[in-house]
N, C-alpha and C. Protein backbone atom coordinates (compact mmCIF):
# COMPACT_ATOMS: atom_id res chain seq x y z
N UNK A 1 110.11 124.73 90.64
CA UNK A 1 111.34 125.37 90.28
C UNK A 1 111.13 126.88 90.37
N UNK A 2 111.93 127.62 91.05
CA UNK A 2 112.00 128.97 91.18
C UNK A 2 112.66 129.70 89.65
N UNK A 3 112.12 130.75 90.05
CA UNK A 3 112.38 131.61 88.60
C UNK A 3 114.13 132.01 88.91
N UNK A 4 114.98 132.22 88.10
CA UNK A 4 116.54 132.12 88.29
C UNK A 4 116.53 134.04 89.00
N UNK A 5 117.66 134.13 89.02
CA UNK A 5 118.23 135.35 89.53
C UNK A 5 118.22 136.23 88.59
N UNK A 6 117.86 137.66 88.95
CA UNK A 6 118.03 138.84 87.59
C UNK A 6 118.91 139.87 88.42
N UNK A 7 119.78 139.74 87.52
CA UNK A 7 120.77 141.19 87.81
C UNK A 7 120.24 142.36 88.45
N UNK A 8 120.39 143.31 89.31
CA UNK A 8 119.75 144.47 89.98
C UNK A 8 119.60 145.52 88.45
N UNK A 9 120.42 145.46 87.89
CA UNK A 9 120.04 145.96 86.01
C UNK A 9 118.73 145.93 85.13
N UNK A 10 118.35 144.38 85.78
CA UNK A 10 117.84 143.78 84.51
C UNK A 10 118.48 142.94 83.67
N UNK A 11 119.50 143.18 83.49
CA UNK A 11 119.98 142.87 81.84
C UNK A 11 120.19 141.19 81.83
N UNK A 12 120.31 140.84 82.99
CA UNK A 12 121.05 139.27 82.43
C UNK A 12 120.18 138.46 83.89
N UNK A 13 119.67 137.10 83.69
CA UNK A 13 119.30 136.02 84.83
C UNK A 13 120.69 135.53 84.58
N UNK A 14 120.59 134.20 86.12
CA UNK A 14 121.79 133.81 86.17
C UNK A 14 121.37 132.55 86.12
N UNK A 15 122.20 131.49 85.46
CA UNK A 15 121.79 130.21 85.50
C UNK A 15 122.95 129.40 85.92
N UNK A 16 123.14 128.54 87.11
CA UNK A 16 124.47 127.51 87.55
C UNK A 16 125.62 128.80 87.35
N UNK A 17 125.47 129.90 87.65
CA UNK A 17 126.56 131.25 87.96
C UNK A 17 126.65 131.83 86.78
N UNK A 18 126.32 131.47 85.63
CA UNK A 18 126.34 131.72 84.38
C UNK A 18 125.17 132.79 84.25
N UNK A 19 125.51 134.53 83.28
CA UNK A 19 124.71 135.26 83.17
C UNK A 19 124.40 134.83 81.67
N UNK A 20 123.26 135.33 81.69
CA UNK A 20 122.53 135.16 80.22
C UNK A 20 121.51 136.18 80.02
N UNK A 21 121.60 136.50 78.79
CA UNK A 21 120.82 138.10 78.60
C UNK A 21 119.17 138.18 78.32
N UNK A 22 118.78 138.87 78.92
CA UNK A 22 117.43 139.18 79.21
C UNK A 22 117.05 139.32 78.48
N UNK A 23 115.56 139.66 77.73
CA UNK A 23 114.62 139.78 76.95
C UNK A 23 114.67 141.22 76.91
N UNK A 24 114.69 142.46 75.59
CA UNK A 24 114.57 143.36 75.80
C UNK A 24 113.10 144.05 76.73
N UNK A 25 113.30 144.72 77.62
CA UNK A 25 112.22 145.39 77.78
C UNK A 25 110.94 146.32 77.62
N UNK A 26 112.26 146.91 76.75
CA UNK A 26 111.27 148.03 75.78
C UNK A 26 110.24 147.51 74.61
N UNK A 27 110.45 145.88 74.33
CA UNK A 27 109.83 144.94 73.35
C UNK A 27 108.42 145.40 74.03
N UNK A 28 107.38 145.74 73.15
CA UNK A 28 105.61 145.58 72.99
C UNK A 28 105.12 144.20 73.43
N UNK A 29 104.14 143.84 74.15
CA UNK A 29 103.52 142.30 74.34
C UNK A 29 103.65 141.88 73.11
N UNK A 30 102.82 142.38 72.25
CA UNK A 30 102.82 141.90 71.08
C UNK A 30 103.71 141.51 70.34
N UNK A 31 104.87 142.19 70.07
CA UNK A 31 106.62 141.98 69.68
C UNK A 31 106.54 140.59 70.18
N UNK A 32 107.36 140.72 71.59
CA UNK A 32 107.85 140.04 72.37
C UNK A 32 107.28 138.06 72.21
N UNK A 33 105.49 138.57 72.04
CA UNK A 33 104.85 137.16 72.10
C UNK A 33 105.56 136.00 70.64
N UNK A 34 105.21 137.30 69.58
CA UNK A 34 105.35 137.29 68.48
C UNK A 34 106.95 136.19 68.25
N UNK A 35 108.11 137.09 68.91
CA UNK A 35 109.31 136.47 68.88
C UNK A 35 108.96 135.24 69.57
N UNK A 36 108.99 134.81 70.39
CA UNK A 36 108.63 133.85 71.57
C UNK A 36 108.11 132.67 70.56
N UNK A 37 106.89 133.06 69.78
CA UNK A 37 106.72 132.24 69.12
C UNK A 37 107.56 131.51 67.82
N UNK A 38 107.54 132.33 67.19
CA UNK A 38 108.79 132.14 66.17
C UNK A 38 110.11 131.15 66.59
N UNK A 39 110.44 131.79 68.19
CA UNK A 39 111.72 131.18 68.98
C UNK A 39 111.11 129.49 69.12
N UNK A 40 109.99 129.17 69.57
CA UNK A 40 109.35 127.78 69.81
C UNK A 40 109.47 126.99 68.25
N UNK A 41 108.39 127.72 67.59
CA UNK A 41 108.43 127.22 66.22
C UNK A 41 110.42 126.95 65.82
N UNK A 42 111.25 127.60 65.98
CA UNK A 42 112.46 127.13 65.20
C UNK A 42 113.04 126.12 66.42
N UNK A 43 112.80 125.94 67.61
CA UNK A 43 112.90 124.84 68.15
C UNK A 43 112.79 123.50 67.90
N UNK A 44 111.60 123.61 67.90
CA UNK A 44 110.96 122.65 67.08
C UNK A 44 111.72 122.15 65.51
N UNK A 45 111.99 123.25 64.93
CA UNK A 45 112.59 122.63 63.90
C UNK A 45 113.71 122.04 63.80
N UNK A 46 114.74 122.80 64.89
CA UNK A 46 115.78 121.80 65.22
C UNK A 46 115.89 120.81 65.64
N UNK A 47 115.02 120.46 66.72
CA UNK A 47 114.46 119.01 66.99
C UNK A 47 114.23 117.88 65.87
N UNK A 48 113.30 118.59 64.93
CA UNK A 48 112.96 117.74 63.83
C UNK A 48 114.06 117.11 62.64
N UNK A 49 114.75 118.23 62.79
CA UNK A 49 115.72 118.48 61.19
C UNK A 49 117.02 117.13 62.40
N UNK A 50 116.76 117.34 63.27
CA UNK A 50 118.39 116.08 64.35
C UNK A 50 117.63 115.04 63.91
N UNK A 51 115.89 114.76 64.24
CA UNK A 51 115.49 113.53 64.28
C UNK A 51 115.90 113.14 62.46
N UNK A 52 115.39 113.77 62.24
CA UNK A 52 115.47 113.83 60.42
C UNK A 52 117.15 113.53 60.10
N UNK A 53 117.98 113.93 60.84
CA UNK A 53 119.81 113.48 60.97
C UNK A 53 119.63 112.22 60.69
N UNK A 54 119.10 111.96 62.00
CA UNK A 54 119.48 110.52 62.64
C UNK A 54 118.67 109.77 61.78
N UNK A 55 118.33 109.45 61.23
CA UNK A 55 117.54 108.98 60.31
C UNK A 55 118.62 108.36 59.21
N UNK A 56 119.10 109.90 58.70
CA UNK A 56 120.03 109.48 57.64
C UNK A 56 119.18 110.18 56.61
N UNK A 57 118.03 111.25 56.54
CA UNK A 57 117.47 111.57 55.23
C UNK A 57 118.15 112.74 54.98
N UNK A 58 118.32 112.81 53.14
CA UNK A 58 119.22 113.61 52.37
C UNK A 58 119.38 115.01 52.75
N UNK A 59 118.28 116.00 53.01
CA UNK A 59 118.16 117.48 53.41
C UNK A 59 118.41 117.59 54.73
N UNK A 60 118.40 116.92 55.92
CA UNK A 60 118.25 117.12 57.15
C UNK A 60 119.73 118.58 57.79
N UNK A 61 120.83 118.06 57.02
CA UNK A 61 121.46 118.87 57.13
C UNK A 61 121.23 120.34 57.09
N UNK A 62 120.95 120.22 55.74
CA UNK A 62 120.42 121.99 55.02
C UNK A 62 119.25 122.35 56.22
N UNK A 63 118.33 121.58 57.01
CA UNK A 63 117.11 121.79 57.65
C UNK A 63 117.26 122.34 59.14
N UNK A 64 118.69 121.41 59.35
CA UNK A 64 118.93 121.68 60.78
C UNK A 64 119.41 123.53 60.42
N UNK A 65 120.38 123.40 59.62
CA UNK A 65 121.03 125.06 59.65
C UNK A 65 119.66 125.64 59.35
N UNK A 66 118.69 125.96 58.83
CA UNK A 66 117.67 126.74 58.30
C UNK A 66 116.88 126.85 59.77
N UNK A 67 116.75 125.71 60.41
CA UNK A 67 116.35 125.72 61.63
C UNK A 67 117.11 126.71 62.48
N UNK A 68 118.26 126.72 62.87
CA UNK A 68 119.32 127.04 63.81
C UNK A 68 119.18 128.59 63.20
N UNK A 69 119.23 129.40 62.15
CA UNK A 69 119.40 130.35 61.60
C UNK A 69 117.94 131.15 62.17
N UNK A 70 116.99 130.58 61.86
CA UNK A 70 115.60 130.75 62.74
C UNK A 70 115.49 131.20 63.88
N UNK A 71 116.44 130.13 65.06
CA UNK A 71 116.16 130.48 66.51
C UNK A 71 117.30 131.49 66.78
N UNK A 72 118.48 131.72 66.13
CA UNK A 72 119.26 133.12 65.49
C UNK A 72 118.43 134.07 65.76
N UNK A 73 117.68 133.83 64.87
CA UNK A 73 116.72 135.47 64.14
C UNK A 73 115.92 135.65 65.48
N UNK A 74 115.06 134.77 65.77
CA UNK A 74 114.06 135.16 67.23
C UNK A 74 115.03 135.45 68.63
N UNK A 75 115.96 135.02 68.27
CA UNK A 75 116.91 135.04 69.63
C UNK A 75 117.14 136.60 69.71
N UNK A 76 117.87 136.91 68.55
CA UNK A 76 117.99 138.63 68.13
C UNK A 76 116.84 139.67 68.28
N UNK A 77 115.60 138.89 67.60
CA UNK A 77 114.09 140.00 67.91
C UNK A 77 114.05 139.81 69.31
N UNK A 78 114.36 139.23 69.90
CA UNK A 78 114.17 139.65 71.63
C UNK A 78 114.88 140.53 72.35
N UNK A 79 115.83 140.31 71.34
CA UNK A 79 117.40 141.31 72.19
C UNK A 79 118.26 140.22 72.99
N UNK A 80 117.72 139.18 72.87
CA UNK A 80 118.70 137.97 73.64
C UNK A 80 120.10 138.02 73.08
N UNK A 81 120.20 138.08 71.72
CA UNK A 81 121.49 137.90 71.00
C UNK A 81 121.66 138.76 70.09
N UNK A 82 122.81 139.11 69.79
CA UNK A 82 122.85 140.58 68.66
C UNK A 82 123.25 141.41 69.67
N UNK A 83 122.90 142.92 68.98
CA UNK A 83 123.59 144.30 69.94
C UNK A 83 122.75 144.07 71.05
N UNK A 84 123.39 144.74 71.87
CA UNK A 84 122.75 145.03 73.43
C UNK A 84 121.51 145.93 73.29
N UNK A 85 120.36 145.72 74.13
CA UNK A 85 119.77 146.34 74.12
C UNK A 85 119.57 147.94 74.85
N UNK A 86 120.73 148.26 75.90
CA UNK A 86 120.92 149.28 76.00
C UNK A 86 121.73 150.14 75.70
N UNK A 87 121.75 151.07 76.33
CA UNK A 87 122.61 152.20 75.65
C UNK A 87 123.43 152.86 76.26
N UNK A 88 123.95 152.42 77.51
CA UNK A 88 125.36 153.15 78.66
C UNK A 88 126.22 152.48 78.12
N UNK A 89 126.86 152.16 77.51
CA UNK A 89 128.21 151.75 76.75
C UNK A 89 128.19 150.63 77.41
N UNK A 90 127.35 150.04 78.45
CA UNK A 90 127.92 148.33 78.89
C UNK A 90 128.73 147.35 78.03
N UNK A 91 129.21 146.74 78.31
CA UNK A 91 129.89 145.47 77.49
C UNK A 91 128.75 144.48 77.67
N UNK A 92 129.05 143.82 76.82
CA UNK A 92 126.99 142.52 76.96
C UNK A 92 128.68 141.25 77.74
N UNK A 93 127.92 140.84 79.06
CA UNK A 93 128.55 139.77 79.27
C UNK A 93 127.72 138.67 79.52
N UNK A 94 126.97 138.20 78.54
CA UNK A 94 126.56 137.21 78.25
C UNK A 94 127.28 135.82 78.28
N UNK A 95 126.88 135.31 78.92
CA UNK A 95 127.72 133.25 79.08
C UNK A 95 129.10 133.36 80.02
N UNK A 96 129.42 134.46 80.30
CA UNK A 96 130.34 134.58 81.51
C UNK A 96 129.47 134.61 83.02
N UNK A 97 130.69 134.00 83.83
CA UNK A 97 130.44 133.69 84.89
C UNK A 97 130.42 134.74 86.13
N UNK A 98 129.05 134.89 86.55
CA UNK A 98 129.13 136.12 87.43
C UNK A 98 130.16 136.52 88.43
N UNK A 99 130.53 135.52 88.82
CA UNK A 99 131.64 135.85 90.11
C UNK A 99 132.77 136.42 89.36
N UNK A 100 132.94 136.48 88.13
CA UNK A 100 133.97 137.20 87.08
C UNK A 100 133.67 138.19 86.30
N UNK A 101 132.45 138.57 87.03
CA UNK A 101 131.79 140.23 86.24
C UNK A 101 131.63 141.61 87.36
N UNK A 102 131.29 142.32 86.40
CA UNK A 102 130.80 143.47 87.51
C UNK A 102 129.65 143.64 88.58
N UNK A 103 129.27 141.95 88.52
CA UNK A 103 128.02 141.57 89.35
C UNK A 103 128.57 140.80 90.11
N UNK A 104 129.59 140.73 90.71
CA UNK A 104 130.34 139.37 91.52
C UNK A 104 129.97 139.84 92.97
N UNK A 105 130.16 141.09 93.07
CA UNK A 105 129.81 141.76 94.53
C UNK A 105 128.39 141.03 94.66
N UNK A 106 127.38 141.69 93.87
CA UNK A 106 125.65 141.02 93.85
C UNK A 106 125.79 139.81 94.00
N UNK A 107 126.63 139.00 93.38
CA UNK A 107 125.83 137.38 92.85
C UNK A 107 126.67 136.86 94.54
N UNK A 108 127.74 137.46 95.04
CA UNK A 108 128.07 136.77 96.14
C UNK A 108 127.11 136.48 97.31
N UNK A 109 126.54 137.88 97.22
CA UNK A 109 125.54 138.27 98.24
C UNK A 109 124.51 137.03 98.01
N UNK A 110 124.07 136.42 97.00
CA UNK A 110 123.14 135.34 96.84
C UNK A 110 123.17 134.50 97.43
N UNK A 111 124.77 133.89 97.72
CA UNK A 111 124.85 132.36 97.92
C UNK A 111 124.32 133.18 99.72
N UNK A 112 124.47 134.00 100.24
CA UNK A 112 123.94 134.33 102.12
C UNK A 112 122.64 134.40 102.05
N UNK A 113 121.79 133.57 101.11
CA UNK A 113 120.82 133.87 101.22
C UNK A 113 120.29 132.51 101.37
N UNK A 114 121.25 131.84 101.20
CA UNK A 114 121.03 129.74 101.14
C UNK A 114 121.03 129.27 99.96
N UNK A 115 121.45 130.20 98.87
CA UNK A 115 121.78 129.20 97.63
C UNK A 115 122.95 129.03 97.45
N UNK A 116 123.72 127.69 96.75
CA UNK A 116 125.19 127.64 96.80
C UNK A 116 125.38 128.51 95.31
N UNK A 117 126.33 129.53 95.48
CA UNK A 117 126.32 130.27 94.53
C UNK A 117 126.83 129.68 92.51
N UNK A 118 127.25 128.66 92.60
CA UNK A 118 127.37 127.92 91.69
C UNK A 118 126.47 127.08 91.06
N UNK A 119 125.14 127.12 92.16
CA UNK A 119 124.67 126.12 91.40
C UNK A 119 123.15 127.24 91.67
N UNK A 120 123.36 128.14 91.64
CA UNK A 120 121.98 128.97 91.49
C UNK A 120 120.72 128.52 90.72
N UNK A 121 119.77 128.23 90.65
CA UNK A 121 118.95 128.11 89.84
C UNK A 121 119.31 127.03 88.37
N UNK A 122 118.67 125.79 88.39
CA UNK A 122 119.50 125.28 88.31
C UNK A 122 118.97 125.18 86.53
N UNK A 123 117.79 125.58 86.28
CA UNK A 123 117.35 125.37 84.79
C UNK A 123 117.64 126.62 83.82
N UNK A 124 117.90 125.99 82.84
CA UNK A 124 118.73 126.82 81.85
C UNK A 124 117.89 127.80 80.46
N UNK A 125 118.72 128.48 80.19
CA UNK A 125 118.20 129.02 78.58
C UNK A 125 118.31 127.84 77.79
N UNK A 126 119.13 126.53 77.70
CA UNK A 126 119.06 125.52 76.97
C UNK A 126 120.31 125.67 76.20
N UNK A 127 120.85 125.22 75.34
CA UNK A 127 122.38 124.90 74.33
C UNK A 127 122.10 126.17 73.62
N UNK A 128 123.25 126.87 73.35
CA UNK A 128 123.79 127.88 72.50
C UNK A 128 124.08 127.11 71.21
């Protein structure tokens, strides 16, 4: 699997035409690993706290949100979610569809390159 498309910016990969926001850059290795991890670890917990649903045990509810609130917080220490990480007044167009942004000129140019522009790269950031 090829690595997805990055905006000539930076700011956003593209996934099935869909932009999604980049990892800040200015983040330290260390930061960055740091979040990353945290982001896995509350994965994981959402995973656990559904299996823990399905089950039917009493807290799973309270576990899943504590979970979800988690991959929140690491999503934000990356700069994935929350304010934008830069600073030219951009609008963050995050989960909109490139051919309906100010990247539609760029992302067209993709599909002449042999990808069908809709279905770019086809693996995801995963469920919002």
């Amino acid at each position: 699997m090829s690595a997805p498309p990055v905006t000539p910016d930076g700011r956003y990969i593209v996934v099935r035409g869909r932009l999604w926001r980049r990892a800040d850059p200015a983040l330290t290795e260390t930061a960055r690993a740091r979040a990353v991890a945290a982001l896995m670890a509350a994965r994981r917990a959402v995973r656990d706290a559904k299996a823990a649903e399905r089950r039917g045990l009493r807290d799973a509810g309270d576990a899943l949100r504590a979970a979800r609130d988690a991959v929140q917080a690491a999503k934000e220490a990356l700069g994935e979610r929350g304010p934008v990480w830069w600073d030219d007044g951009a609008p963050d167009e995050t989960r909109r569809m490139a051919r309906n942004t100010r990247y539609a000129a760029w992302f067209a140019g993709l599909a002449g390159e042999g990808a069908e522009a809709g279905e770019l790269s086809g693996a995801g950031p995963g469920p919002r």
